[in-house]
N, C-alpha and C. Protein backbone atom coordinates (compact mmCIF):
# COMPACT_ATOMS: atom_id res chain seq x y z
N UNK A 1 12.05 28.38 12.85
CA UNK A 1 12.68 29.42 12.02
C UNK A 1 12.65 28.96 10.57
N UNK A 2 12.06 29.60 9.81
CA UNK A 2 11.51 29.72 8.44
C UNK A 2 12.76 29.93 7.86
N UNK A 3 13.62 29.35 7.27
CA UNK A 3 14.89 29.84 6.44
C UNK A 3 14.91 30.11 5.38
N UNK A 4 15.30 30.81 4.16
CA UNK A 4 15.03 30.82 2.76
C UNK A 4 16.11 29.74 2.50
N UNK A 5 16.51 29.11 1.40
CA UNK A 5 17.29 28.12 0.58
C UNK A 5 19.22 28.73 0.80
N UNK A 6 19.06 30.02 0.30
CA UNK A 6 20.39 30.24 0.50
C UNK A 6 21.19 30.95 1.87
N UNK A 7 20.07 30.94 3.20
CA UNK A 7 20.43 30.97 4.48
C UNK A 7 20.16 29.92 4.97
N UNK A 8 19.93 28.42 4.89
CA UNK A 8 20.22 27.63 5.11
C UNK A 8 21.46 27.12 4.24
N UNK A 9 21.69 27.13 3.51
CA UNK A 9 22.97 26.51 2.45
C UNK A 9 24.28 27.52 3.42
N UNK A 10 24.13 28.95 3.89
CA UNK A 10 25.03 29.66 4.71
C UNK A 10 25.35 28.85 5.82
N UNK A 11 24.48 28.37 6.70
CA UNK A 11 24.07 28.14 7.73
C UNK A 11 24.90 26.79 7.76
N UNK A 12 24.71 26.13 6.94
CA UNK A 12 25.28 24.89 6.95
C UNK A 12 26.37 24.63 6.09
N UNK A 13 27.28 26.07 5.58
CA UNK A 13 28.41 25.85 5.48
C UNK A 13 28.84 26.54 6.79
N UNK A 14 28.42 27.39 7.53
CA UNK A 14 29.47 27.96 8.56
C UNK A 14 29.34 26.85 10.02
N UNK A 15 28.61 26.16 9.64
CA UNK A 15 28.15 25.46 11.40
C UNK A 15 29.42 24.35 11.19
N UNK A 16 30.20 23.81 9.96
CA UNK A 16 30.92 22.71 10.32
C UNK A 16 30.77 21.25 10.66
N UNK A 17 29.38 21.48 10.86
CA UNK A 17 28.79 20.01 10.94
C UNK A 17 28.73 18.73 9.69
N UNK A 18 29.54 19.28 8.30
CA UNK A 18 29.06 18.44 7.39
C UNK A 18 30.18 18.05 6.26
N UNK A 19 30.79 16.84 6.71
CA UNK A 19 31.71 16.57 5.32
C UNK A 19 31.46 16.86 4.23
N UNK A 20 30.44 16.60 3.50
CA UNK A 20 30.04 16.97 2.21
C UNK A 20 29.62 17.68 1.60
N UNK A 21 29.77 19.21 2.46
CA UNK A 21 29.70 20.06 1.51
C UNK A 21 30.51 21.28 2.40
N UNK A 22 31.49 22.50 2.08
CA UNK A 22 32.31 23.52 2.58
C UNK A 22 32.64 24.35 1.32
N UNK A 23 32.96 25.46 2.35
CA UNK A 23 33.36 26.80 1.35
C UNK A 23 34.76 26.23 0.61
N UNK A 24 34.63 26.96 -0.47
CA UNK A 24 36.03 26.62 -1.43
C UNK A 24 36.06 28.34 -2.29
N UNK A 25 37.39 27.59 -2.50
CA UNK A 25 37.75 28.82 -3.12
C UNK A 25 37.93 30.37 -2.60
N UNK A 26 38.33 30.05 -0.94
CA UNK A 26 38.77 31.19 -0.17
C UNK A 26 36.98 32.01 0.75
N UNK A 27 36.20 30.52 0.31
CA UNK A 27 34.52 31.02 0.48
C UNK A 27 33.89 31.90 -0.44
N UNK A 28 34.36 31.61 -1.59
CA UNK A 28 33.65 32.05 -3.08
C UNK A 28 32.89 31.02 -4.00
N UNK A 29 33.17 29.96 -3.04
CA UNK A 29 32.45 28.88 -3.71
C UNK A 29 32.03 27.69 -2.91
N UNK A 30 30.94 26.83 -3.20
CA UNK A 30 29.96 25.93 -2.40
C UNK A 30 30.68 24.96 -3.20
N UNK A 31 31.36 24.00 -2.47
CA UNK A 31 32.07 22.73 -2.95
C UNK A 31 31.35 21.41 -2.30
N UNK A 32 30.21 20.66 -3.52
CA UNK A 32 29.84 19.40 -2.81
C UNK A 32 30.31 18.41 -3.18
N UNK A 33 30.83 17.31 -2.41
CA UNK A 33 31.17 16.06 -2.36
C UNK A 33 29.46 15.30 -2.59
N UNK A 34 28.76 14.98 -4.38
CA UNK A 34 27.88 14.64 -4.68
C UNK A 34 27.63 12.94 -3.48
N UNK A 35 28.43 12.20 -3.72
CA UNK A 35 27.58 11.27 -3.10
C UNK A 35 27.74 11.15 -1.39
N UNK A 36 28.75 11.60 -0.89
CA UNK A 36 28.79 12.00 0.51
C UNK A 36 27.41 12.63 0.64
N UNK A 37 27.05 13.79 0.14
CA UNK A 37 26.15 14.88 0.14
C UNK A 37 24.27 14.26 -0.13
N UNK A 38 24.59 13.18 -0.65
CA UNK A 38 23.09 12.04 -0.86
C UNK A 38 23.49 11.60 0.24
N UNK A 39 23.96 11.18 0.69
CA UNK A 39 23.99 10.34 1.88
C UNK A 39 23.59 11.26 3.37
N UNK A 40 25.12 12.07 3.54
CA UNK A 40 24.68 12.99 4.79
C UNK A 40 24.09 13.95 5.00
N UNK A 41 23.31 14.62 3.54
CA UNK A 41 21.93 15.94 4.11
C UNK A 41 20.90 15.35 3.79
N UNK A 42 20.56 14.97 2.09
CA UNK A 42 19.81 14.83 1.42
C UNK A 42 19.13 13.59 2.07
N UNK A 43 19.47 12.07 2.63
CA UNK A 43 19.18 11.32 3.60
C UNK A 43 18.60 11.13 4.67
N UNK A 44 18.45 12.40 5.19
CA UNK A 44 18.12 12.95 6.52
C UNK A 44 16.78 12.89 6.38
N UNK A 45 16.27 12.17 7.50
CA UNK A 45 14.45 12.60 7.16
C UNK A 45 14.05 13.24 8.70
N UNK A 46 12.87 13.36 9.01
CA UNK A 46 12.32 14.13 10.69
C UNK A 46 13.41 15.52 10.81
N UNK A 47 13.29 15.10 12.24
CA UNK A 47 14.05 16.73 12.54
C UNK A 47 15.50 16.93 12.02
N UNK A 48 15.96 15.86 11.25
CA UNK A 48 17.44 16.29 11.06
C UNK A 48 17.46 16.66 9.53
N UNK A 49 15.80 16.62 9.30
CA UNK A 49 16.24 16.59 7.67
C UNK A 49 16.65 18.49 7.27
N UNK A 50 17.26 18.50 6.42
CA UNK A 50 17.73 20.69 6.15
C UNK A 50 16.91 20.81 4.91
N UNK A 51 17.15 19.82 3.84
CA UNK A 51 16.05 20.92 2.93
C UNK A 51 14.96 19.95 2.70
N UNK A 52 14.00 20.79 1.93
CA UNK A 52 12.31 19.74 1.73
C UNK A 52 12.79 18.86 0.74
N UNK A 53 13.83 18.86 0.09
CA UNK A 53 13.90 17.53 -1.05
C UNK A 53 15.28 16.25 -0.12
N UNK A 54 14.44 15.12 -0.87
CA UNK A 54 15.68 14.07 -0.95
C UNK A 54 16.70 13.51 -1.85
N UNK A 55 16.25 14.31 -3.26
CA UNK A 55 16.87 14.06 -4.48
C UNK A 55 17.52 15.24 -4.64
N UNK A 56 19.00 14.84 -5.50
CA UNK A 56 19.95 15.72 -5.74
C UNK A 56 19.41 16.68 -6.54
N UNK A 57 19.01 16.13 -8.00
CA UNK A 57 18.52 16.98 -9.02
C UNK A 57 17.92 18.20 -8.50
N UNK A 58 16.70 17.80 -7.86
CA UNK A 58 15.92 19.18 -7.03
C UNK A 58 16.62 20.02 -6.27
N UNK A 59 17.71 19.63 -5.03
CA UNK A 59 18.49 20.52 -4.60
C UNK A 59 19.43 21.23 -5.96
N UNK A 60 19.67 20.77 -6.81
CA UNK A 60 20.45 21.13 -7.96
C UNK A 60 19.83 22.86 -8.33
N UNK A 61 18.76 22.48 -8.53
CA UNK A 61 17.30 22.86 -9.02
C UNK A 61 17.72 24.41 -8.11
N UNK A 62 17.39 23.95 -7.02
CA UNK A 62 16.79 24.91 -6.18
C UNK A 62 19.04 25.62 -6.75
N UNK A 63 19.79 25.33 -5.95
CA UNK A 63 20.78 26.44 -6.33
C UNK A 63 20.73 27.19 -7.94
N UNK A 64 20.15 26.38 -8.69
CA UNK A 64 20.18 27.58 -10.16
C UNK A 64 19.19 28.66 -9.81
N UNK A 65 18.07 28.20 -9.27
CA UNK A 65 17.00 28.88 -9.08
C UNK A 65 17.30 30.54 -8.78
N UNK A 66 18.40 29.87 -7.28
CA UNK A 66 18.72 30.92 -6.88
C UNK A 66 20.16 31.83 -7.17
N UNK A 67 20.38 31.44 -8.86
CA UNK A 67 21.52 32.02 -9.39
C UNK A 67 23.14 31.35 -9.48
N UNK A 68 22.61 30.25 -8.79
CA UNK A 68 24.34 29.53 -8.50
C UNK A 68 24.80 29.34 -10.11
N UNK A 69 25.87 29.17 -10.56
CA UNK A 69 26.49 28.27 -11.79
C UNK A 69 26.69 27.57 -11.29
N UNK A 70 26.91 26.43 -12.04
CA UNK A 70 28.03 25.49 -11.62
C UNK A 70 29.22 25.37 -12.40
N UNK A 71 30.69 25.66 -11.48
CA UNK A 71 31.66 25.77 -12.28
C UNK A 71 32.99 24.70 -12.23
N UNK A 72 34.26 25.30 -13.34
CA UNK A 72 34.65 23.74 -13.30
C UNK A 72 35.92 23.84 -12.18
N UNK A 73 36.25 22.52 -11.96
CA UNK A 73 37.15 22.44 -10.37
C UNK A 73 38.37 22.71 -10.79
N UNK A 74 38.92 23.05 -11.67
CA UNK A 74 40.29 23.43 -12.82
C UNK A 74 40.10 24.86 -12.67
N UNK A 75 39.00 26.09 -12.54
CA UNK A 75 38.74 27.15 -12.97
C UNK A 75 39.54 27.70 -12.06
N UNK A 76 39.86 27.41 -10.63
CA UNK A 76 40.69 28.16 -9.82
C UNK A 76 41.09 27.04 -8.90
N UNK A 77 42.67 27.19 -8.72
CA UNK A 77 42.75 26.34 -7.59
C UNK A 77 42.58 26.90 -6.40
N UNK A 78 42.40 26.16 -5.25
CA UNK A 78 42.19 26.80 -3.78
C UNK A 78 43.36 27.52 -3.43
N UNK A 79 43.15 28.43 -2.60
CA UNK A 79 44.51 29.30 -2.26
C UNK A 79 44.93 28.52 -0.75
N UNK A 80 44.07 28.22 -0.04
CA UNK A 80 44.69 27.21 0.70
C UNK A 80 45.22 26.10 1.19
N UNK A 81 46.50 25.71 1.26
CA UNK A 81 46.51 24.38 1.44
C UNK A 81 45.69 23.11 2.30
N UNK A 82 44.89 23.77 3.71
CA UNK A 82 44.49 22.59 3.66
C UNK A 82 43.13 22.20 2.93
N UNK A 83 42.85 23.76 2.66
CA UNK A 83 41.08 23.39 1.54
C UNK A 83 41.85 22.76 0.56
N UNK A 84 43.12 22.38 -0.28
CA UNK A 84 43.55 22.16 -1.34
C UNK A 84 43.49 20.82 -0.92
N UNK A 85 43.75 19.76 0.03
CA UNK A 85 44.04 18.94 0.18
C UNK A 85 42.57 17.94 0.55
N UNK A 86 41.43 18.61 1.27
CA UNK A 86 40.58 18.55 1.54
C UNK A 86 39.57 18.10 0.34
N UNK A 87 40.21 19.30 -0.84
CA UNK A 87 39.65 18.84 -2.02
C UNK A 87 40.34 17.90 -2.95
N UNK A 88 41.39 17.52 -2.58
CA UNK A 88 41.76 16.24 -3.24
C UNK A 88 41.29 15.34 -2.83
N UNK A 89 41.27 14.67 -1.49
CA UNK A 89 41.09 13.89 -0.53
C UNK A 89 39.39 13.45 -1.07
N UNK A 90 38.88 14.46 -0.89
CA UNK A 90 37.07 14.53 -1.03
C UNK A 90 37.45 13.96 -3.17
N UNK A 91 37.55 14.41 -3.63
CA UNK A 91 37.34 14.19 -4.96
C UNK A 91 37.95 12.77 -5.22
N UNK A 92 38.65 11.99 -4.52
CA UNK A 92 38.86 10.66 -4.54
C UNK A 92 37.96 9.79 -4.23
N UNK A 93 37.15 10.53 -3.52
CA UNK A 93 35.71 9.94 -2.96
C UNK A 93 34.03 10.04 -4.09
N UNK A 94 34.82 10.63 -5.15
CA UNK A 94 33.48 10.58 -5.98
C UNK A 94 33.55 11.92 -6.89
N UNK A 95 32.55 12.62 -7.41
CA UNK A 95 32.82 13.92 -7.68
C UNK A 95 32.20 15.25 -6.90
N UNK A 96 33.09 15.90 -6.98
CA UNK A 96 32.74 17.68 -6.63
C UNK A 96 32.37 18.10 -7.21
N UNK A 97 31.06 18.94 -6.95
CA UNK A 97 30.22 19.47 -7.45
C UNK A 97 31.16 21.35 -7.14
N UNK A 98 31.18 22.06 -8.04
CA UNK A 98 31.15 23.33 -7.71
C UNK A 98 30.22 24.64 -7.87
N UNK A 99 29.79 25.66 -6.84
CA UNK A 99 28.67 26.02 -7.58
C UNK A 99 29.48 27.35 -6.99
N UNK A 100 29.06 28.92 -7.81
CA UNK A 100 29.76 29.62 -7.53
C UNK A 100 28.41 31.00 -7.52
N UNK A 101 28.33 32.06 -7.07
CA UNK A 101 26.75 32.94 -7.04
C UNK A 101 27.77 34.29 -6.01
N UNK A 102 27.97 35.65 -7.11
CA UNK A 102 28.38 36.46 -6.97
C UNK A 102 28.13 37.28 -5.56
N UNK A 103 26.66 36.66 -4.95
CA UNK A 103 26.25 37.16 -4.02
C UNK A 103 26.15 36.38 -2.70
N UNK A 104 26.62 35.27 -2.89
CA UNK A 104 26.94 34.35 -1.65
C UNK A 104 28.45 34.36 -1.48
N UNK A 105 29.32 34.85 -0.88
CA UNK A 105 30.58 34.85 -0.41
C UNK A 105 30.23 35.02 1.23
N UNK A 106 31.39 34.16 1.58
CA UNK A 106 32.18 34.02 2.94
C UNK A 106 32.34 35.36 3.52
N UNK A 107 32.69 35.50 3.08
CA UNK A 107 33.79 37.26 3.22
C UNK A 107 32.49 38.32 3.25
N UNK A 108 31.41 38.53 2.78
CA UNK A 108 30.17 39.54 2.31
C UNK A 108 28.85 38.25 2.85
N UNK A 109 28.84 38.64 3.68
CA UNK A 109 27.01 37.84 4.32
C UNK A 109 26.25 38.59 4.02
N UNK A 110 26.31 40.39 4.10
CA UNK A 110 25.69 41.33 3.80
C UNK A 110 24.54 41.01 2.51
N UNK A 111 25.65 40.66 1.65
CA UNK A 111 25.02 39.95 0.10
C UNK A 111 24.26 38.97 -0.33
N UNK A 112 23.99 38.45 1.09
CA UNK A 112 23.56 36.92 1.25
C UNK A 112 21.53 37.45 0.59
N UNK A 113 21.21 38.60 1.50
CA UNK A 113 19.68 39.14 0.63
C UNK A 113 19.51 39.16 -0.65
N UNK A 114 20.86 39.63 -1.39
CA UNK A 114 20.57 39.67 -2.95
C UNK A 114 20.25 38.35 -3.49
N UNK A 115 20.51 37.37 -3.05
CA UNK A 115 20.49 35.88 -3.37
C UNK A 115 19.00 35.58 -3.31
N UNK A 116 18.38 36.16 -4.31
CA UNK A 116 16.76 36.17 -4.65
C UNK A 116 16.80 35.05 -5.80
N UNK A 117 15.14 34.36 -5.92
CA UNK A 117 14.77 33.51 -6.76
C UNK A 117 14.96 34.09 -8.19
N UNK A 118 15.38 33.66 -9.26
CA UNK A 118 14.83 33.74 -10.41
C UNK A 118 13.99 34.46 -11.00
């Protein structure tokens, strides 16, 4: 199965399989734990590897590509407590990356098609 970039990035926030990276911001936003996130996707080589790069920059790359910002972790706090805590916990561990793309929400998958290249 041929995935595009931002149905795999879906895919592997809803499966749960991955400390280092989850919905934030009520699933309005892609919250990565940067060096967790080198370690447990980007690391991955053979069948476990998810995207074609091993370097951050390029995955970086590829979410602007496909419209993400990246925004700041002050801009909203989480409305939930345990994502609130989750993201403290994780941000003691290095930094959070936040990336936010009007057409990737939790809540609207529907929207997930508009999430076209550049």
């Amino acid at each position: 199965l041929n995935l595009y970039f931002p149905q795999k990035l879906w895919k592997m926030l809803e499966s749960g399989m991955f400390q280092s990276i989850w919905w934030s911001d009520g699933g309005k936003c892609v919250a990565i734990n940067e060096e967790l996130f080198k370690e447990e996707v980007l690391g991955k080589r053979g069948p476990w590897q998810v995207f074609a790069t091993q370097n951050m920059k390029s995955f970086v790359r590829q979410l602007n590509i496909y419209g993400f910002t990246k925004i700041h972790p002050d801009w909203k706090r989480s409305a939930s407590l345990p994502e609130f805590l989750a993201e403290e916990a994780a941000s003691a561990h290095g930094q959070i990356l936040y990336y936010y793309n009007p057409s990737f929400n939790r809540e609207l998958p529907h929207l997930l098609e508009k999430c076209k290249r550049r």
